[in-house]
C-alpha atoms as a PDB file:
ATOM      1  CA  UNK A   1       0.000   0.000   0.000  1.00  0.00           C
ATOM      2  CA  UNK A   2       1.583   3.427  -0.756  1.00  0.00           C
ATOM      3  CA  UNK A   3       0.114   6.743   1.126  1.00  0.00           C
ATOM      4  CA  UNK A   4       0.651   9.963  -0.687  1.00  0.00           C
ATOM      5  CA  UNK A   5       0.934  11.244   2.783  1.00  0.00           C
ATOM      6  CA  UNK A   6       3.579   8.929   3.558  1.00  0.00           C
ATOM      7  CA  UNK A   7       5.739   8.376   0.338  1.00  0.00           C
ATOM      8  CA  UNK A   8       8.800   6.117   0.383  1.00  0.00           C
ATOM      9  CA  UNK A   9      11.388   4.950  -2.162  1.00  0.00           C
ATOM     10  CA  UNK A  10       9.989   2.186  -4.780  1.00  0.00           C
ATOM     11  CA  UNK A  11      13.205  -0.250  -4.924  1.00  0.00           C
ATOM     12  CA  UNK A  12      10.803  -3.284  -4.895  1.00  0.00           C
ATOM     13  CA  UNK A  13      10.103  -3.580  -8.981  1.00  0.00           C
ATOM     14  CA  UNK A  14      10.753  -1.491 -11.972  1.00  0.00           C
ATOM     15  CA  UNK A  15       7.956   0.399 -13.276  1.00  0.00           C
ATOM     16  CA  UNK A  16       8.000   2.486 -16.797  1.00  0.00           C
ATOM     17  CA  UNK A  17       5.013   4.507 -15.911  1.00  0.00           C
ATOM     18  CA  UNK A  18       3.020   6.500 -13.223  1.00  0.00           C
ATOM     19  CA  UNK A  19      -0.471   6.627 -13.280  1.00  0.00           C
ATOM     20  CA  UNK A  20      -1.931   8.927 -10.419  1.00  0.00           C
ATOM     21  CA  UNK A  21      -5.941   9.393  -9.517  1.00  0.00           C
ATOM     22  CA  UNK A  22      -5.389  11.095  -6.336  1.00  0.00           C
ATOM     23  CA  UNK A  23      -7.958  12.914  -4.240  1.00  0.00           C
ATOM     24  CA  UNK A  24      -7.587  16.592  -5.567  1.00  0.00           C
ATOM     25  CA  UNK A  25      -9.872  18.180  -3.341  1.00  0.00           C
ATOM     26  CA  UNK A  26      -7.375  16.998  -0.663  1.00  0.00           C
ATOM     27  CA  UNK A  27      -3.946  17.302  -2.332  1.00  0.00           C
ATOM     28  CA  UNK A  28      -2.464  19.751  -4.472  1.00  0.00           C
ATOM     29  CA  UNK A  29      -0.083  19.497  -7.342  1.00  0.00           C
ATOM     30  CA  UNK A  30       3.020  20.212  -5.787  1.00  0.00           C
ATOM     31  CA  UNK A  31       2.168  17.721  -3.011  1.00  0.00           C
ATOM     32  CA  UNK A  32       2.054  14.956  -5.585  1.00  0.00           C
ATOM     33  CA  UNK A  33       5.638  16.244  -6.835  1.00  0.00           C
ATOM     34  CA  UNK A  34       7.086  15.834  -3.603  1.00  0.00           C
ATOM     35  CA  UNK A  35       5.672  12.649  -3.440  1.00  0.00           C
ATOM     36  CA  UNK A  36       7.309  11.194  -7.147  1.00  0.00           C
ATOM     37  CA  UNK A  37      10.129  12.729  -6.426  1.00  0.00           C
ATOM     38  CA  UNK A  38      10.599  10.736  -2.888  1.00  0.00           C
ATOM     39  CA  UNK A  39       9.435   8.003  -4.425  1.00  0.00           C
ATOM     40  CA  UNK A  40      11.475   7.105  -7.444  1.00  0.00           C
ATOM     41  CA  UNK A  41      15.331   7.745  -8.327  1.00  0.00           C
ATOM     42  CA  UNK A  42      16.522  10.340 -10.732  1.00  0.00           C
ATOM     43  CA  UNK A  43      16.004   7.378 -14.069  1.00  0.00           C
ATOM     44  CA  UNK A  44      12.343   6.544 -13.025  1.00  0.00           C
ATOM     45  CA  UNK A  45      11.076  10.330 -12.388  1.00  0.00           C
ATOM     46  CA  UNK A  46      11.485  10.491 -16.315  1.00  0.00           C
ATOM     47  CA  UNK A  47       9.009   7.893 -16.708  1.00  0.00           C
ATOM     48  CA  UNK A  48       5.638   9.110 -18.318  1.00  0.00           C
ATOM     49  CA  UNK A  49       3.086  10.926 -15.581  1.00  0.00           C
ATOM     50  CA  UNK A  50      -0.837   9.672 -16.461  1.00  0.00           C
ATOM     51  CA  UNK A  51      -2.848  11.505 -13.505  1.00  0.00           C
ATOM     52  CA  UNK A  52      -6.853  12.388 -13.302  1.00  0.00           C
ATOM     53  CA  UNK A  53      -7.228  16.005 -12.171  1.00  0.00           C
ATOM     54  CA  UNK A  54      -9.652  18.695 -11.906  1.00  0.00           C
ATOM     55  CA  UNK A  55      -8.874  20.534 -15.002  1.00  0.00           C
ATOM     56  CA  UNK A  56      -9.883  24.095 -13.044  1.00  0.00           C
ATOM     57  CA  UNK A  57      -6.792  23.669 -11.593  1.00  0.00           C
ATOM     58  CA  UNK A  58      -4.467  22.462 -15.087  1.00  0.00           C
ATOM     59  CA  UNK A  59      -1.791  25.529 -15.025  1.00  0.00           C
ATOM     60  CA  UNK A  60      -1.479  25.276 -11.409  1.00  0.00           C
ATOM     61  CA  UNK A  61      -1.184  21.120 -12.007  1.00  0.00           C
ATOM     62  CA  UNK A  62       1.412  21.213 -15.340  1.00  0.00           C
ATOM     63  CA  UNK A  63       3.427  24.394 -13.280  1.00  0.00           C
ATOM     64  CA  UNK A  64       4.501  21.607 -10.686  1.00  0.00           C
ATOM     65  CA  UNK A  65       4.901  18.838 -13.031  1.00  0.00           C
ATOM     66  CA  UNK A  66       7.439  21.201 -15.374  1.00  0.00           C
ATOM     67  CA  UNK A  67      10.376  20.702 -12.523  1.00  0.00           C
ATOM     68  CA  UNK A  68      10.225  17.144 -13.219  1.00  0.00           C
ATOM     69  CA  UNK A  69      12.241  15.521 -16.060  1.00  0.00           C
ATOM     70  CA  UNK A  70       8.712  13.444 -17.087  1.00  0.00           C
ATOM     71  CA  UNK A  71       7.357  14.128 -20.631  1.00  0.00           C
ATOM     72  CA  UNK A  72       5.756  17.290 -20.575  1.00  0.00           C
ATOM     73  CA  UNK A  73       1.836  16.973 -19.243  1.00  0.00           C
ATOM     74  CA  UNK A  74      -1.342  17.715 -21.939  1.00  0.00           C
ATOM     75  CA  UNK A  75      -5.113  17.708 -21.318  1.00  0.00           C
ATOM     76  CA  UNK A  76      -5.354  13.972 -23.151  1.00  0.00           C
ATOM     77  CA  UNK A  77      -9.669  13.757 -22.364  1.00  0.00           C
ATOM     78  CA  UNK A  78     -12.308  14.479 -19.756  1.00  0.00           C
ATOM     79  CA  UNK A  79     -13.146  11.647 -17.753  1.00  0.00           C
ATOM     80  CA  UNK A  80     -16.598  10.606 -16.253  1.00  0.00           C
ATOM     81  CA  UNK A  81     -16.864   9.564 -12.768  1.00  0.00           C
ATOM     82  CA  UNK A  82     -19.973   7.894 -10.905  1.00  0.00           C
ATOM     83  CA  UNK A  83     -19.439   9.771  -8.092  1.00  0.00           C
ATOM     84  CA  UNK A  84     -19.364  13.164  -9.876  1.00  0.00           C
ATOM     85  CA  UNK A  85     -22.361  15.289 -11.011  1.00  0.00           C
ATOM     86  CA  UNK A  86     -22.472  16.157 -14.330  1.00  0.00           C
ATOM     87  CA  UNK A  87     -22.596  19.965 -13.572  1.00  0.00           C
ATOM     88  CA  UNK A  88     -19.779  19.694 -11.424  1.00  0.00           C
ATOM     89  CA  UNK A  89     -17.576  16.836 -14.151  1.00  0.00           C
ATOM     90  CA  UNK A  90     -14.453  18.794 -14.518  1.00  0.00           C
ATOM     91  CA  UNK A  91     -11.658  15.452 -14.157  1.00  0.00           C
ATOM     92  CA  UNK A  92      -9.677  15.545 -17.328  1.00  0.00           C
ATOM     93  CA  UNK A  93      -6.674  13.113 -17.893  1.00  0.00           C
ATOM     94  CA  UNK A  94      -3.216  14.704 -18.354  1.00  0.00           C
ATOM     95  CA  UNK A  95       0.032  12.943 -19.545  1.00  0.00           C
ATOM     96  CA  UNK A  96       2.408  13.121 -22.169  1.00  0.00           C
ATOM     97  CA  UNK A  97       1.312  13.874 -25.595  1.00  0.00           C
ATOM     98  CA  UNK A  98       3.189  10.816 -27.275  1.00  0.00           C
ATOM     99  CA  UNK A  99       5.825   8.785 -25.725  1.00  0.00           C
END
């Protein structure tokens, strides 16, 4: 189990990719920086960033994600979530354009 709250190195397995679908209302964009960046060494934080996030808040979300050496972040599509109202449906997935 991994807690954004509580990040710790990966040394376990390789991984290629991060996909993040954090709880935004509860964790900003540079938190979730912190948190890669404690998490991986300097050859994994280039691996491609996939996170769901509340696309009121994209410059404020690709501003963090610029100091890390991952592809750059794009809008890539809105999402739909149960749990959502439409009216209020503004998740988007962001990640590299093409890897």
């Amino acid at each position: 189990e991994f807690s954004l709250t509580e990040p710790f190195l990966v040394t376990s397995y390789e991984y290629d990719s991060i996909f993040l679908d954090p709880p935004f209302a509860n964790v900003t964009p540079s938190q979730l920086v912190r948190c890669i960046k404690l998490m991986g060494t300097k050859q994994r934080l280039s691996a491609p960033i996939f996170i769901a996030y509340n696309s009121k808040r994209e410059e404020e979300l690709i501003a963090a994600f610029d100091e890390l050496p991952c592809p750059p972040l794009t809008r890539l599509w809105r999402l739909d979530y149960r749990s959502v109202r439409e009216e209020d449906m503004n998740i988007c997935l962001y990640g590299p354009n093409a890897i």
